[in-house]
PDB file of N, CA and C in Angstrom:
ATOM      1  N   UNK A   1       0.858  -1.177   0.000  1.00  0.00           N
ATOM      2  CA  UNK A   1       0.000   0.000   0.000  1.00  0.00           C
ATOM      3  C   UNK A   1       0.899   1.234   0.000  1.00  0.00           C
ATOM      4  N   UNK A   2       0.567   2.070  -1.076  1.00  0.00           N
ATOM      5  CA  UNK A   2       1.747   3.361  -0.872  1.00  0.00           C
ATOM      6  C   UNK A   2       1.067   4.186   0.434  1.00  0.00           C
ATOM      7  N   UNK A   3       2.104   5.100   0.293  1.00  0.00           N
ATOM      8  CA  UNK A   3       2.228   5.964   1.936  1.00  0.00           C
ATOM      9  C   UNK A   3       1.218   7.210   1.910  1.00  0.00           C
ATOM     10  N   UNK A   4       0.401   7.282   0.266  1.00  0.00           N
ATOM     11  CA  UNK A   4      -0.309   8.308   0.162  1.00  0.00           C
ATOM     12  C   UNK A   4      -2.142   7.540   0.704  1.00  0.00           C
ATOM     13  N   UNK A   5      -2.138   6.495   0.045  1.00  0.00           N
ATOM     14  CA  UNK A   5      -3.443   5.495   1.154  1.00  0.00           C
ATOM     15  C   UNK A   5      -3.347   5.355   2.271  1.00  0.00           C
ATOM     16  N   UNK A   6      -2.182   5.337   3.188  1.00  0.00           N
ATOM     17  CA  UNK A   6      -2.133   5.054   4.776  1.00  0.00           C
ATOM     18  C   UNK A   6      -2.982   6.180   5.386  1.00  0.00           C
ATOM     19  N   UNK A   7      -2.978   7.170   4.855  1.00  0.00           N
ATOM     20  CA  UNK A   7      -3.084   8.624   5.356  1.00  0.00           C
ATOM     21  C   UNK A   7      -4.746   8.442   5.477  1.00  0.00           C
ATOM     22  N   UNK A   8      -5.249   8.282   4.141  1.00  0.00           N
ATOM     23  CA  UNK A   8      -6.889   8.116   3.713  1.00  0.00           C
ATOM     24  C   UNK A   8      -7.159   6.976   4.584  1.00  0.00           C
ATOM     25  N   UNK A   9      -6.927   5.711   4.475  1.00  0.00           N
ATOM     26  CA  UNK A   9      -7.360   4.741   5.401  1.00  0.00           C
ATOM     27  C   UNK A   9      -7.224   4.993   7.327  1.00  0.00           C
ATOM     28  N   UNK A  10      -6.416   5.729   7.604  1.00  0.00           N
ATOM     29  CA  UNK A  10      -6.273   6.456   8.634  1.00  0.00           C
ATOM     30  C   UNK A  10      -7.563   6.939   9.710  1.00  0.00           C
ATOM     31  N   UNK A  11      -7.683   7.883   8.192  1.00  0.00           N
ATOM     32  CA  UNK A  11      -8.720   9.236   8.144  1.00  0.00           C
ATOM     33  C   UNK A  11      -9.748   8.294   8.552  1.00  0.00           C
ATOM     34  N   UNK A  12     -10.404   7.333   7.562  1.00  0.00           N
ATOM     35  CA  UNK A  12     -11.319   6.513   7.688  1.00  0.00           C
ATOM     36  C   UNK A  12     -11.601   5.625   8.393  1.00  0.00           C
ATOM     37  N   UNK A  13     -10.731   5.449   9.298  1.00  0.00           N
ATOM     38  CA  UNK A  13     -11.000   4.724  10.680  1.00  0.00           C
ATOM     39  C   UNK A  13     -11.367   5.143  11.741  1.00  0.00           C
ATOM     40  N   UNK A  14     -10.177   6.249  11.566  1.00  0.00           N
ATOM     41  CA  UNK A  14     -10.584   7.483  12.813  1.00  0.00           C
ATOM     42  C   UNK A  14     -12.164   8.216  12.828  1.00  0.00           C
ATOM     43  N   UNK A  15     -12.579   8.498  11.610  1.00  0.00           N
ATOM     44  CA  UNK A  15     -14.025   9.063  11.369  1.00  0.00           C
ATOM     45  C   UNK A  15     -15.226   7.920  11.502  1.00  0.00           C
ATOM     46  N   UNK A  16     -14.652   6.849  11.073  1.00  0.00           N
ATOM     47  CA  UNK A  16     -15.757   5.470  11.486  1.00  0.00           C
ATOM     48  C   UNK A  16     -15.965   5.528  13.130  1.00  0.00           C
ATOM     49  N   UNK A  17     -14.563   5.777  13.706  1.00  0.00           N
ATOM     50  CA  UNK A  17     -14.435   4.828  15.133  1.00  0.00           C
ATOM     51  C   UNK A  17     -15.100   6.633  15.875  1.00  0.00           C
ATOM     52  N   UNK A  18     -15.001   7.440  15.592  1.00  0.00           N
ATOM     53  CA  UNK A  18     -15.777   8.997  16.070  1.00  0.00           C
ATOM     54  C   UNK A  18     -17.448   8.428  15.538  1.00  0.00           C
ATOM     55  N   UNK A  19     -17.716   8.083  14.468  1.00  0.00           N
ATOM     56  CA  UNK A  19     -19.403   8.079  14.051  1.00  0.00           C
ATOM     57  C   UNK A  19     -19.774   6.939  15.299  1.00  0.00           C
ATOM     58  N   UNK A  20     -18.974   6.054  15.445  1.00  0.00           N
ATOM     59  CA  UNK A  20     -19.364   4.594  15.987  1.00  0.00           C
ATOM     60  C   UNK A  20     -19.732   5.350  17.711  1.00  0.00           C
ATOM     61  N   UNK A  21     -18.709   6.240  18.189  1.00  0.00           N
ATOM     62  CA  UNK A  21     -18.924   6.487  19.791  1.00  0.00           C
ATOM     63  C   UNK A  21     -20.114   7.260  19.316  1.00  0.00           C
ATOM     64  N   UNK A  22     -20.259   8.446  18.307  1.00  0.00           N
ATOM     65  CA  UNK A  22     -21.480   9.598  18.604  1.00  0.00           C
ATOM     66  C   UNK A  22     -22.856   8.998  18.593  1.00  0.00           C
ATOM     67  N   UNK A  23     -22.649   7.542  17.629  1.00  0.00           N
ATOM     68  CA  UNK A  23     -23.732   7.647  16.920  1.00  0.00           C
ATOM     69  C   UNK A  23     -24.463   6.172  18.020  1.00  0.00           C
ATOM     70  N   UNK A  24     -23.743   5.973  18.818  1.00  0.00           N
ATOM     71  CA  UNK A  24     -24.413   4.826  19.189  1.00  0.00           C
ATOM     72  C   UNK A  24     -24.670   5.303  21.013  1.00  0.00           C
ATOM     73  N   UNK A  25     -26.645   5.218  21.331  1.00  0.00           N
ATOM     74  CA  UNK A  25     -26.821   5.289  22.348  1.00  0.00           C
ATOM     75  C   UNK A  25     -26.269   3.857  22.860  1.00  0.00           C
ATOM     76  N   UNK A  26     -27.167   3.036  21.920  1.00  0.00           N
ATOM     77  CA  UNK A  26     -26.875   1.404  22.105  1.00  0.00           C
ATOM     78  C   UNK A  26     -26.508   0.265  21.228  1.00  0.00           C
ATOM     79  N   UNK A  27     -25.517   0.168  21.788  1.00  0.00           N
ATOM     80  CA  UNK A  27     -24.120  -0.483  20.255  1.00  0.00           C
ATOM     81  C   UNK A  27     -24.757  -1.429  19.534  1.00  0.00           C
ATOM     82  N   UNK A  28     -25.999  -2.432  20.541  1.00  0.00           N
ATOM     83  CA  UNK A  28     -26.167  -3.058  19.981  1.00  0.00           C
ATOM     84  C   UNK A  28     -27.757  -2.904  18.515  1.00  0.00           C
ATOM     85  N   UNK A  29     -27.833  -1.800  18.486  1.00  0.00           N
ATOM     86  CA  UNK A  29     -29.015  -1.437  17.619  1.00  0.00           C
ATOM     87  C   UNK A  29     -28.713  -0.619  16.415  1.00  0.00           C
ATOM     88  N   UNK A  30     -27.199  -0.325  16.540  1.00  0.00           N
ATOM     89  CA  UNK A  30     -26.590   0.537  15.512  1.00  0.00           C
ATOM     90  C   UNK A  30     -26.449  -0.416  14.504  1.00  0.00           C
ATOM     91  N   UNK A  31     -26.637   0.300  13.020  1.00  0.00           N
ATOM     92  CA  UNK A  31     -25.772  -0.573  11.541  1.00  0.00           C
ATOM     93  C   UNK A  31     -25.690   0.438  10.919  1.00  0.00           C
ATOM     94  N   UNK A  32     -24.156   0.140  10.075  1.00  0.00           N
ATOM     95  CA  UNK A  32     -24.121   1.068   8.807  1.00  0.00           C
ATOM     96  C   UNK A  32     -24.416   0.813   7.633  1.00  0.00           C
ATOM     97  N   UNK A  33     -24.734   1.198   6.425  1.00  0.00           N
ATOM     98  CA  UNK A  33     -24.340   0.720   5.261  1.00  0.00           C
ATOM     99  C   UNK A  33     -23.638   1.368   4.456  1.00  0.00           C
ATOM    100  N   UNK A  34     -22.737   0.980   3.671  1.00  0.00           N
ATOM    101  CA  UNK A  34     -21.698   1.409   2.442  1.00  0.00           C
ATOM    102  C   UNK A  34     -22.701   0.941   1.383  1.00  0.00           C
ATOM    103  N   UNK A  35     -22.756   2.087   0.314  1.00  0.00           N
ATOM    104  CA  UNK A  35     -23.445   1.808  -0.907  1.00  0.00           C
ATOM    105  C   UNK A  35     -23.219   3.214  -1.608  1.00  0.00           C
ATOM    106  N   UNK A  36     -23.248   2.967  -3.132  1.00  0.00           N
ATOM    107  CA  UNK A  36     -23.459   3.960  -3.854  1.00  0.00           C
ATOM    108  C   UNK A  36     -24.300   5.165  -3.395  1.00  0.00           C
ATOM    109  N   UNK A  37     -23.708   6.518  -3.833  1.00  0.00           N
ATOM    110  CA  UNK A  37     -23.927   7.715  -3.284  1.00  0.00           C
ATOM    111  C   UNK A  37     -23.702   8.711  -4.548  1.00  0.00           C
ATOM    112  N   UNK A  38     -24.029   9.355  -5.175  1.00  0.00           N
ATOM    113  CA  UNK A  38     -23.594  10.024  -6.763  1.00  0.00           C
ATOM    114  C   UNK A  38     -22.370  10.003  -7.328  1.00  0.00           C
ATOM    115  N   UNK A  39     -22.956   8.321  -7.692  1.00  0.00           N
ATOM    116  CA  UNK A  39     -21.362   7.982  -8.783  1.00  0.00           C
ATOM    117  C   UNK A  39     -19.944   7.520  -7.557  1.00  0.00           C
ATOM    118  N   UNK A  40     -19.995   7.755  -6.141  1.00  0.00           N
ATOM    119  CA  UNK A  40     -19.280   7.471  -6.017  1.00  0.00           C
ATOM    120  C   UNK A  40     -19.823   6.189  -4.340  1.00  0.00           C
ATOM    121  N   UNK A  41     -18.802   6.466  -3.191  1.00  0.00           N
ATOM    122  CA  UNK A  41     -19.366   5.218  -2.153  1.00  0.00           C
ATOM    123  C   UNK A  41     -19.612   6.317  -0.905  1.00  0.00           C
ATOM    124  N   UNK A  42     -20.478   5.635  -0.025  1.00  0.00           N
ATOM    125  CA  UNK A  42     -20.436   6.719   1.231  1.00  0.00           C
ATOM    126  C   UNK A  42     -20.623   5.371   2.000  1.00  0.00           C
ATOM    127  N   UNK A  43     -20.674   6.107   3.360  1.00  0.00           N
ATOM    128  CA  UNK A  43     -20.916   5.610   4.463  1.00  0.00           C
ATOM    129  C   UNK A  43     -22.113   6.261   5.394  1.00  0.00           C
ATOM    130  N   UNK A  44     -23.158   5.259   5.421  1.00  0.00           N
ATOM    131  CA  UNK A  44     -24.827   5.797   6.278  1.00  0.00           C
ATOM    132  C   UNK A  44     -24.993   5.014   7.017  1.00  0.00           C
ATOM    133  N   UNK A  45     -25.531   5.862   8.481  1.00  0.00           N
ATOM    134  CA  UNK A  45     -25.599   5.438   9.257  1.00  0.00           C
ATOM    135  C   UNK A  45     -27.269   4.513   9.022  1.00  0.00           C
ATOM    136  N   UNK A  46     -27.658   3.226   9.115  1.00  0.00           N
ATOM    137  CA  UNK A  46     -28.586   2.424   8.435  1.00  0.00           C
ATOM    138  C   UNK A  46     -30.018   3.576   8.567  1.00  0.00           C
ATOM    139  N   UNK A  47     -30.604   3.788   7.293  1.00  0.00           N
ATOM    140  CA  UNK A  47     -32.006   4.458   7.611  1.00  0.00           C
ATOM    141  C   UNK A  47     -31.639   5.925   7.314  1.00  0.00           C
ATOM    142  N   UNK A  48     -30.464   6.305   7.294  1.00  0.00           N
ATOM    143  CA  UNK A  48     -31.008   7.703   7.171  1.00  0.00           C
ATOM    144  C   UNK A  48     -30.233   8.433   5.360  1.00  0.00           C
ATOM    145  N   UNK A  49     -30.469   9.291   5.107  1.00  0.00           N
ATOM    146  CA  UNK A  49     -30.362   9.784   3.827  1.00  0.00           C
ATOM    147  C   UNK A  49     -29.028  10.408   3.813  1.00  0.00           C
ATOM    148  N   UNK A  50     -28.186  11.097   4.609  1.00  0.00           N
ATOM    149  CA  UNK A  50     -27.277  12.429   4.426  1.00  0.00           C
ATOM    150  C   UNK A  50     -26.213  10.765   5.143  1.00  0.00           C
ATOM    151  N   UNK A  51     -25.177  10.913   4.283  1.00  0.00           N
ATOM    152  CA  UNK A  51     -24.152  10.041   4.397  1.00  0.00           C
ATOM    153  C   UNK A  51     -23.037  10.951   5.797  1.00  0.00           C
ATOM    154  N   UNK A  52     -22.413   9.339   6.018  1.00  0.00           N
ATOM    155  CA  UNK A  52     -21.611  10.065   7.421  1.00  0.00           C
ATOM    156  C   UNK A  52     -19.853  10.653   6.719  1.00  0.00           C
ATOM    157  N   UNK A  53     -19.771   9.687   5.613  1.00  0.00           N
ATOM    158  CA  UNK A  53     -18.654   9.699   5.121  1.00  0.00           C
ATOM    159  C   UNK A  53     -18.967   9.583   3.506  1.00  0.00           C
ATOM    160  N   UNK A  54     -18.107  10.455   2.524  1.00  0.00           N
ATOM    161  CA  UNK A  54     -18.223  10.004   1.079  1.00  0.00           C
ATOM    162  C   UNK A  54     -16.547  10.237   0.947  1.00  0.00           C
ATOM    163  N   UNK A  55     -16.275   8.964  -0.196  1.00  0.00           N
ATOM    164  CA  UNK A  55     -14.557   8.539  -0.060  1.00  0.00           C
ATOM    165  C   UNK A  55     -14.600   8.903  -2.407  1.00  0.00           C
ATOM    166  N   UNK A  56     -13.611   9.514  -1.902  1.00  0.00           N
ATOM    167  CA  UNK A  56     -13.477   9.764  -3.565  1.00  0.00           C
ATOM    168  C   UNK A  56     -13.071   9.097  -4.615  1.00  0.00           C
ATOM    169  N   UNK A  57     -13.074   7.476  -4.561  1.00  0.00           N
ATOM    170  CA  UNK A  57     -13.264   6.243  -4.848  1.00  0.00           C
ATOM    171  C   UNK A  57     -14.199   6.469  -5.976  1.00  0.00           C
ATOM    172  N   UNK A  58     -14.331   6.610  -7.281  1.00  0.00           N
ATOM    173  CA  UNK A  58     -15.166   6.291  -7.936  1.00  0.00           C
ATOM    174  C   UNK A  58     -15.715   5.012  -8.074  1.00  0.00           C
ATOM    175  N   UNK A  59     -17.343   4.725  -8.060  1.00  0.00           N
ATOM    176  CA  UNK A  59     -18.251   3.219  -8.282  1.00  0.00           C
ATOM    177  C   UNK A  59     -17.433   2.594  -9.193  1.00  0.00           C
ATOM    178  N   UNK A  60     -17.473   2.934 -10.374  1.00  0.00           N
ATOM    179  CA  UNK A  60     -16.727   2.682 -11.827  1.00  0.00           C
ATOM    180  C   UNK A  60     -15.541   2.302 -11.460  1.00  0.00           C
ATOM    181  N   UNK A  61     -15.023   2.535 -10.953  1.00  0.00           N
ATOM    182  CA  UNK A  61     -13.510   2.112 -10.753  1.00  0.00           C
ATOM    183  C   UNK A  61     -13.327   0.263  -9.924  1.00  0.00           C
ATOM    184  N   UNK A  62     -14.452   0.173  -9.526  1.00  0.00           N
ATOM    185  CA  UNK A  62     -14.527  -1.370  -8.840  1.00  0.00           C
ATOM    186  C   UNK A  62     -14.827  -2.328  -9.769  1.00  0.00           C
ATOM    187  N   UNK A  63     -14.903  -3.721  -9.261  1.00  0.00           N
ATOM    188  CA  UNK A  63     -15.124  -4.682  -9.884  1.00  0.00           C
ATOM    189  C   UNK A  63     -16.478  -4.860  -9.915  1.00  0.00           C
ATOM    190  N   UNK A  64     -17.113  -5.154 -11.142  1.00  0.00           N
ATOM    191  CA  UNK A  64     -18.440  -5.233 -11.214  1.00  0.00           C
ATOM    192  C   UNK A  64     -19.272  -5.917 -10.215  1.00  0.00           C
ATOM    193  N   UNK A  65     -18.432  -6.943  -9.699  1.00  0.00           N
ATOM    194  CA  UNK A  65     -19.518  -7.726  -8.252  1.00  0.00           C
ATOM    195  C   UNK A  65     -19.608  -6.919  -7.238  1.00  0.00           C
ATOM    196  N   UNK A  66     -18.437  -5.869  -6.697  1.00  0.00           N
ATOM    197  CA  UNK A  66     -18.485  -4.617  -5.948  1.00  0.00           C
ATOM    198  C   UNK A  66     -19.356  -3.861  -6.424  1.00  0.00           C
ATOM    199  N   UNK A  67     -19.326  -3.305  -6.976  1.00  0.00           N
ATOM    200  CA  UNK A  67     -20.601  -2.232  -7.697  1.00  0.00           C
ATOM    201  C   UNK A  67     -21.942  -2.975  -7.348  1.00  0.00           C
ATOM    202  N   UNK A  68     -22.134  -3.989  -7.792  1.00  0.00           N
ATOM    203  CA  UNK A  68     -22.937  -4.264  -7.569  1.00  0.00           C
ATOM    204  C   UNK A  68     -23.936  -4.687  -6.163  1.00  0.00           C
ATOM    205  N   UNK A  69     -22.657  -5.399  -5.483  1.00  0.00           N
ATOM    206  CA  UNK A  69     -23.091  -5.421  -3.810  1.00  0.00           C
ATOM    207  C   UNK A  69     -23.683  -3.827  -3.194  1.00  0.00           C
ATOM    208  N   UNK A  70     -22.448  -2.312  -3.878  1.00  0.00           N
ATOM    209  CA  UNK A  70     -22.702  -1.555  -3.329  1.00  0.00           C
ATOM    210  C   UNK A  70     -24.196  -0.957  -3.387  1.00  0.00           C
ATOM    211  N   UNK A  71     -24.740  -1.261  -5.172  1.00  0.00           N
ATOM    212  CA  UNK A  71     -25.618  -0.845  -5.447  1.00  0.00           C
ATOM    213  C   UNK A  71     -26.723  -1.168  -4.491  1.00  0.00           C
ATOM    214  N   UNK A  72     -26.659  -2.222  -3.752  1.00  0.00           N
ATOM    215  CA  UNK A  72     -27.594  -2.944  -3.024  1.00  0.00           C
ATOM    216  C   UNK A  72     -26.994  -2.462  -1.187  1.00  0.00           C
ATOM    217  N   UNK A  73     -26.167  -1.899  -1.030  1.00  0.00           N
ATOM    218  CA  UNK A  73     -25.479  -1.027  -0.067  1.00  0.00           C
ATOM    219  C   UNK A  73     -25.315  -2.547   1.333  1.00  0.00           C
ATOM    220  N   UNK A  74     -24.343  -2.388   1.750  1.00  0.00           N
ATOM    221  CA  UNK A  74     -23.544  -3.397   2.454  1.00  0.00           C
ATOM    222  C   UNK A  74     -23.745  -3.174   3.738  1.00  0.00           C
ATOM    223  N   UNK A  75     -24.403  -3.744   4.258  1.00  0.00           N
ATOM    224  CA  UNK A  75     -24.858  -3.658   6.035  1.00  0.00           C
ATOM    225  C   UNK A  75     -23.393  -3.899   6.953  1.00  0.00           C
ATOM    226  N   UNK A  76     -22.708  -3.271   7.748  1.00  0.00           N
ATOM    227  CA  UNK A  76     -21.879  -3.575   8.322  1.00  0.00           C
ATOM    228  C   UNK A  76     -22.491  -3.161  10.163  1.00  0.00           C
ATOM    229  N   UNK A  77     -21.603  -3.843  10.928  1.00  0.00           N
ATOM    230  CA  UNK A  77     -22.325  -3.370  12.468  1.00  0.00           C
ATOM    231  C   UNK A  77     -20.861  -2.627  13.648  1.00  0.00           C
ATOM    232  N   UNK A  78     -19.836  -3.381  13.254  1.00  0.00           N
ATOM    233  CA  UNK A  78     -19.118  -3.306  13.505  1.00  0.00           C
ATOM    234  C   UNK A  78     -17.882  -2.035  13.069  1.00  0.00           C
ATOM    235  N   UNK A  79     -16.791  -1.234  13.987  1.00  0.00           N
ATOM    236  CA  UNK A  79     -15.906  -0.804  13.542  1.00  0.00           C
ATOM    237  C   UNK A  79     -14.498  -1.469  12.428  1.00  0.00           C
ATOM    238  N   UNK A  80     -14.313  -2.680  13.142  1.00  0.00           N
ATOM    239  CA  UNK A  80     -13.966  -3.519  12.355  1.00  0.00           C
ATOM    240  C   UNK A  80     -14.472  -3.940  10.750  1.00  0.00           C
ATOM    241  N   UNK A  81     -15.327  -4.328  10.762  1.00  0.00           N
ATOM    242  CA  UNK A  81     -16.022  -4.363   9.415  1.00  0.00           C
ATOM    243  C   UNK A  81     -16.012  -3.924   8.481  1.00  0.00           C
ATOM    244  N   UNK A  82     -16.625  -2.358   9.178  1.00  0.00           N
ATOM    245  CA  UNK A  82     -15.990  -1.062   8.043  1.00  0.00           C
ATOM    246  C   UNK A  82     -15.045  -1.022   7.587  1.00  0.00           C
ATOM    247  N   UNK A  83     -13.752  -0.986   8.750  1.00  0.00           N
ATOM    248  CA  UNK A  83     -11.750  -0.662   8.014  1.00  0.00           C
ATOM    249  C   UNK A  83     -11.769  -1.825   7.157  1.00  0.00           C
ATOM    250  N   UNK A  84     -12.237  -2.705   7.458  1.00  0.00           N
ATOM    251  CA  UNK A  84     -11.512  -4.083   6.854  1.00  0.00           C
ATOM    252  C   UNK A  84     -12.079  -4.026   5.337  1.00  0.00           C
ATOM    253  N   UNK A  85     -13.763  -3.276   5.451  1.00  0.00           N
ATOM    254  CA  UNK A  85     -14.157  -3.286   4.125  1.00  0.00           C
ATOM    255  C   UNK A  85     -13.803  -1.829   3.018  1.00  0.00           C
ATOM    256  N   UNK A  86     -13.494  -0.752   3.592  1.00  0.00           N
ATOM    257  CA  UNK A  86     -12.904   0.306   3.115  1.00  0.00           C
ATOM    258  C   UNK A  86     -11.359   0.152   2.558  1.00  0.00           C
ATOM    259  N   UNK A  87     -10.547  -0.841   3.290  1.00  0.00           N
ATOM    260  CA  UNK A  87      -9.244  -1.351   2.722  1.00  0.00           C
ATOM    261  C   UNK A  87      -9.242  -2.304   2.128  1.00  0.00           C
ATOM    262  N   UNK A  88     -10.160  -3.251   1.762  1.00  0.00           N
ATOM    263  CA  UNK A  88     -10.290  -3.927   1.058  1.00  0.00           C
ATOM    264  C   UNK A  88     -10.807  -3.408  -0.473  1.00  0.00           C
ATOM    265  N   UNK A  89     -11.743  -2.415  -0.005  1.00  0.00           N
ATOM    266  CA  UNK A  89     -12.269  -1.571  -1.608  1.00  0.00           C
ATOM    267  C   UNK A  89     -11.106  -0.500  -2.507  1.00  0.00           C
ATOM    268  N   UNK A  90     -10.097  -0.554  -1.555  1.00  0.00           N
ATOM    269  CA  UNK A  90      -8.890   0.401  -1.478  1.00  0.00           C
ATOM    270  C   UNK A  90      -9.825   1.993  -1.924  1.00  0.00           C
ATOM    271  N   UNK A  91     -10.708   2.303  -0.755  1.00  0.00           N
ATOM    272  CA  UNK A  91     -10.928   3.455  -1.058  1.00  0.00           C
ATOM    273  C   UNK A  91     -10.306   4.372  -0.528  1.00  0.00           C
ATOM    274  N   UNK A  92     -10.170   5.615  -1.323  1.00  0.00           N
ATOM    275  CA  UNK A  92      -9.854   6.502  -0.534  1.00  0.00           C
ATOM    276  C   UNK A  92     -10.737   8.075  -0.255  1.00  0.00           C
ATOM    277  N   UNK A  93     -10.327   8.487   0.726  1.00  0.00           N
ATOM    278  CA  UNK A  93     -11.010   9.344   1.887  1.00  0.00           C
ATOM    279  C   UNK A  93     -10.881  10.963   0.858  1.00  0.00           C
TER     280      UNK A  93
END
């Protein structure tokens, strides 16, 4: 991974693991989803419209089974989940 993604994946942990303390009265009722957002990916907190995070990752730029999962937006619950699935999409922030 070059040294200019460490920085973005960083960013994106740190802003997951800040949404994860604000956003949760009770950890266990929280979910996010990652899914397409205009043309590109965000991060919503499950249910609501205004994304917590958008990563400048163009859709187009993934593999069509990605695109496509996103299109259908990816339930995650966990902090873990997220990094693992944001570095895995090699998006960046």
């Amino acid at each position: 991974m070059s040294k200019l993604k460490k920085p973005a994946l960083f960013a994106a942990a740190l802003l997951t693991s800040q949404t994860l303390s604000l956003c949760s009265a009770s950890a266990d009722s929280v979910y996010f989803v990652l899914r397409e957002y205009d043309g590109k990916i965000a991060l919503f907190q499950e249910n609501e419209s205004e994304p917590l995070a958008v990563y400048k990752t163009p859709i187009n730029s993934l593999y069509p089974a990605d695109k496509e999962l996103l299109r259908d937006g990816i339930r995650l619950k966990t902090e873990a989940e997220i990094s693992r699935l944001i570095e895995d999409l090699d998006l960046e922030n």
